[in-house]
Protein backbone atom coordinates (compact mmCIF):
# COMPACT_ATOMS: atom_id res chain seq x y z
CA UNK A 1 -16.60 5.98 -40.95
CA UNK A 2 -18.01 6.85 -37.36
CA UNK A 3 -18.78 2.98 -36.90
CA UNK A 4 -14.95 2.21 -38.49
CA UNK A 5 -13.50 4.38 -35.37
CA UNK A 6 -16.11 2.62 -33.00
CA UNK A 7 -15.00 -0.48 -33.27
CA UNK A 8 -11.04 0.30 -33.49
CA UNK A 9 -11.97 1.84 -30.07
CA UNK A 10 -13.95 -1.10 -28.82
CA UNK A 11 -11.08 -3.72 -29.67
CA UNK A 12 -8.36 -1.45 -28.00
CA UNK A 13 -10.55 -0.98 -24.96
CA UNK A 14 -10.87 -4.90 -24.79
CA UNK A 15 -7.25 -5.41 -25.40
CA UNK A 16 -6.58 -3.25 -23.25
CA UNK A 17 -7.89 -4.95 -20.51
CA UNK A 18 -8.64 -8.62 -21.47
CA UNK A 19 -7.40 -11.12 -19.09
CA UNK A 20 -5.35 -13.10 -22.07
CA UNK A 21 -2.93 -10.37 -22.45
CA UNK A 22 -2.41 -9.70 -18.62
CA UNK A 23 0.76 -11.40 -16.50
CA UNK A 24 -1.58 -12.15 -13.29
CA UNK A 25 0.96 -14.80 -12.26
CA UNK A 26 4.74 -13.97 -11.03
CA UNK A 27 7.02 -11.19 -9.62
CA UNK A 28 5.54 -8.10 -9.45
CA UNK A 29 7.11 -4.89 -8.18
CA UNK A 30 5.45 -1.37 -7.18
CA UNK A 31 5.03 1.65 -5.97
CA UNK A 32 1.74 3.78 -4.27
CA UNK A 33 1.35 7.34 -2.80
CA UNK A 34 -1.13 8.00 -0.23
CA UNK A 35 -1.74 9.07 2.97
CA UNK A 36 -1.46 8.56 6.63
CA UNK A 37 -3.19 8.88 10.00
CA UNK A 38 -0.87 8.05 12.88
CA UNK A 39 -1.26 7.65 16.41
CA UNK A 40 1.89 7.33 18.69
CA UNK A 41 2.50 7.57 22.03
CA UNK A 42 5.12 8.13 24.29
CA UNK A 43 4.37 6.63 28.51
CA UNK A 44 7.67 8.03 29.43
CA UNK A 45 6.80 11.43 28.03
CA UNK A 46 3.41 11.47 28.35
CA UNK A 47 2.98 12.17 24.69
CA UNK A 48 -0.22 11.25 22.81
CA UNK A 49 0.53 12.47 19.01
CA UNK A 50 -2.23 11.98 16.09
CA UNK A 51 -1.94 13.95 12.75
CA UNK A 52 -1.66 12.54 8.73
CA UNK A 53 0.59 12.99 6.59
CA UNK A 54 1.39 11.94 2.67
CA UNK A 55 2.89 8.52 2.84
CA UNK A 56 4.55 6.02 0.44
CA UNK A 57 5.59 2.55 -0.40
CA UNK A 58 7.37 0.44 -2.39
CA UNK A 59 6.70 -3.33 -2.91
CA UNK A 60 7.88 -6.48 -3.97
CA UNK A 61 5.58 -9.46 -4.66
CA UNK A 62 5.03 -13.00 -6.45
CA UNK A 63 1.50 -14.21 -7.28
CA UNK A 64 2.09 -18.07 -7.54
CA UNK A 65 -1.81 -19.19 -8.26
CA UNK A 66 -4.74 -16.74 -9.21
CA UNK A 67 -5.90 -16.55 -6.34
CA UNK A 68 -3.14 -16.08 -3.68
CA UNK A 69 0.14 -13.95 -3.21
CA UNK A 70 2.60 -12.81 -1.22
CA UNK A 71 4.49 -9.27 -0.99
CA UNK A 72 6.72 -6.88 1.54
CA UNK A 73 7.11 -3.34 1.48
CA UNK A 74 8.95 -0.36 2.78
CA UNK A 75 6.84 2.06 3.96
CA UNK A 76 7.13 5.69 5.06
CA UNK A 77 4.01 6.86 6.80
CA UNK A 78 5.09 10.39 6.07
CA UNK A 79 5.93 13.42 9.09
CA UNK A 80 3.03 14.20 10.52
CA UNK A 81 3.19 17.08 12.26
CA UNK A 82 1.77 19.89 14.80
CA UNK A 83 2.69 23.20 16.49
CA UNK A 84 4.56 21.25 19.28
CA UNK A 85 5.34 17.64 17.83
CA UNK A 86 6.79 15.81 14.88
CA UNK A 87 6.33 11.75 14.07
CA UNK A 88 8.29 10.12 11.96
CA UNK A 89 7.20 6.14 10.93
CA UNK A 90 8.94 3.57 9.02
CA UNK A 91 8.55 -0.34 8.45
CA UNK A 92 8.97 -2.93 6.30
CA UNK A 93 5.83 -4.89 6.28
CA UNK A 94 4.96 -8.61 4.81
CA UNK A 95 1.88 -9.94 3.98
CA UNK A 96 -0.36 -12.86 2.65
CA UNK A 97 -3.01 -11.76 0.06
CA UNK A 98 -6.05 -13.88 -0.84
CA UNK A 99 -7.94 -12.64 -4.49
CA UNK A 100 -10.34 -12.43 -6.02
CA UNK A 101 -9.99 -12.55 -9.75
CA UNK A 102 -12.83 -11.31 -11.30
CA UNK A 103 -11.46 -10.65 -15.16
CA UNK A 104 -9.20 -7.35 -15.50
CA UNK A 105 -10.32 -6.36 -11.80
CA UNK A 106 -8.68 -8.20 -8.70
CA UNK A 107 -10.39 -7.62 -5.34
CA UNK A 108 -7.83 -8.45 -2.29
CA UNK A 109 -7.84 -8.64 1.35
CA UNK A 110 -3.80 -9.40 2.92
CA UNK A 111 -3.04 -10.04 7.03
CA UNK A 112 0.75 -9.60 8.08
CA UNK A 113 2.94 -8.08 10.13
CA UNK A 114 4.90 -4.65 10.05
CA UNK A 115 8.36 -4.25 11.46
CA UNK A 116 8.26 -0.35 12.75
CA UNK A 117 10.28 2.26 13.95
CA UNK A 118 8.70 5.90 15.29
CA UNK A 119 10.38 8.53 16.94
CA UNK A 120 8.58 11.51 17.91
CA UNK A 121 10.34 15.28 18.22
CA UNK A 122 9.88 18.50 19.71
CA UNK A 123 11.94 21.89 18.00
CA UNK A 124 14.39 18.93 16.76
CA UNK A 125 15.18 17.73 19.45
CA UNK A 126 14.25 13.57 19.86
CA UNK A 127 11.67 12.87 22.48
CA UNK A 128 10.87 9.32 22.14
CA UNK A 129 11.67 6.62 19.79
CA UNK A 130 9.85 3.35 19.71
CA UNK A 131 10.36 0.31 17.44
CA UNK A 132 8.34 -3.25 17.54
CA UNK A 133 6.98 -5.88 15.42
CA UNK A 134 2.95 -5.97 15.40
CA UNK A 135 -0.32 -6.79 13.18
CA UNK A 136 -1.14 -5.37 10.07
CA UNK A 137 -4.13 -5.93 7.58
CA UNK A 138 -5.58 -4.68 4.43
CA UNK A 139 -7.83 -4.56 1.28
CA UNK A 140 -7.89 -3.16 -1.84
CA UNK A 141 -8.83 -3.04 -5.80
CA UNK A 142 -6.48 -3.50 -9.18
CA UNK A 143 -6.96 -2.91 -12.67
CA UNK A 144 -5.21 -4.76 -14.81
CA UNK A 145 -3.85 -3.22 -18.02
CA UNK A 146 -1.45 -5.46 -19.75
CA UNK A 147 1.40 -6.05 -17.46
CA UNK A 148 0.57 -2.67 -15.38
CA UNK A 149 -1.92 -2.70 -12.76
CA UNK A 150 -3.47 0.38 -11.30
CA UNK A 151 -4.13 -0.28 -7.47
CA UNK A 152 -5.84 1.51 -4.54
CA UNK A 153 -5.87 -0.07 -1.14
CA UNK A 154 -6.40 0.41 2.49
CA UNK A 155 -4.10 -0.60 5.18
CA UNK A 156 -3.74 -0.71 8.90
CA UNK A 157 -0.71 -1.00 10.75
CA UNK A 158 -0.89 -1.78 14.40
CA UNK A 159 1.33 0.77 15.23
CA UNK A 160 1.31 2.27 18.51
CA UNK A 161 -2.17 3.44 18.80
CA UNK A 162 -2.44 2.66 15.04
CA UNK A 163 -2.05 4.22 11.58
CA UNK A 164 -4.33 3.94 8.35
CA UNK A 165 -2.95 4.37 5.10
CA UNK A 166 -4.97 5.24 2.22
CA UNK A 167 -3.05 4.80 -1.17
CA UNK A 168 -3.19 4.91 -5.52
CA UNK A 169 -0.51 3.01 -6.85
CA UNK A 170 0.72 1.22 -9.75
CA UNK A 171 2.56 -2.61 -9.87
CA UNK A 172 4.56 -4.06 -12.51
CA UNK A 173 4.62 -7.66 -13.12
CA UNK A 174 6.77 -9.70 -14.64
CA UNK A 175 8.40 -13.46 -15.01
């Protein structure tokens, strides 16, 4: 009976993650929590702010071939914040990813751009706020479990002195 159950397990495991039964090609849409170290500046107000922060995103993607996709995102790089200063960063952000398909596990590096807007406060009151367009890169991991993938990634945005995002997400795809 023990071996009965073994086997039922083993099939569901490799099911479960088999690459016939996952959509790698199409639309995909998401969602990962992380979080954020950001370093703005302000010349005008002398201000050099770093701190983290939890951040999110949201995503939107198509994966035409294997091996290449493309996706944008909102993200919210969180309100860092310390006894005198608050930073508040948003952006939408496209990129290019190249992967690596290696079975249920996908292995990605992606080089865009982020479109960003910061504005740093003191007690409320707005201090400096800074928008631009600049480089942004990444990598990251995804497990593929039917149509869900479960995906943790890195990602710098060239934003003012930069911010890092470490995140866990998950991405639905579909079509």
């Amino acid at each position: 009976m023990k071996t009965h159950h073994l086997l039922v397990l083993g099939l569901l495991a490799s099911v479960l993650t088999s690459n016939a039964f996952a959509f790698d090609k199409g639309i995909y849409v998401g969602a990962s929590l992380g979080q954020a170290d950001v370093n703005i500046t302000s010349t005008s107000n002398n201000i050099d702010f770093k701190d983290s922060d939890a951040a999110y995103k949201v995503l939107l993607g198509v994966r035409p071939l294997n091996w290449f996709a493309v996706e944008t995102s909102y993200v919210d790089l969180g309100k860092p914040a310390n006894s005198t200063y608050a930073a508040r960063t948003t952006g939408i952000s496209g990129f290019a990813l190249g992967i690596w398909d290696k079975g249920p596990v996908d292995l990605f590096a992606k080089a865009g751009a982020i479109n960003w807007n910061s504005k740093i406060t003191s007690n409320g009151i707005k201090l400096s706020s800074r928008d631009n367009t600049d480089f942004a890169y990444g990598a990251g991991v995804q497990v593929s479990l039917l149509v869900v993938k479960i995906r943790g990634e890195y990602e710098r945005f060239e934003v003012g002195k930069g911010a890092n995002m470490l995140s866990l997400g998950v991405v639905f795809t579909f079509l």
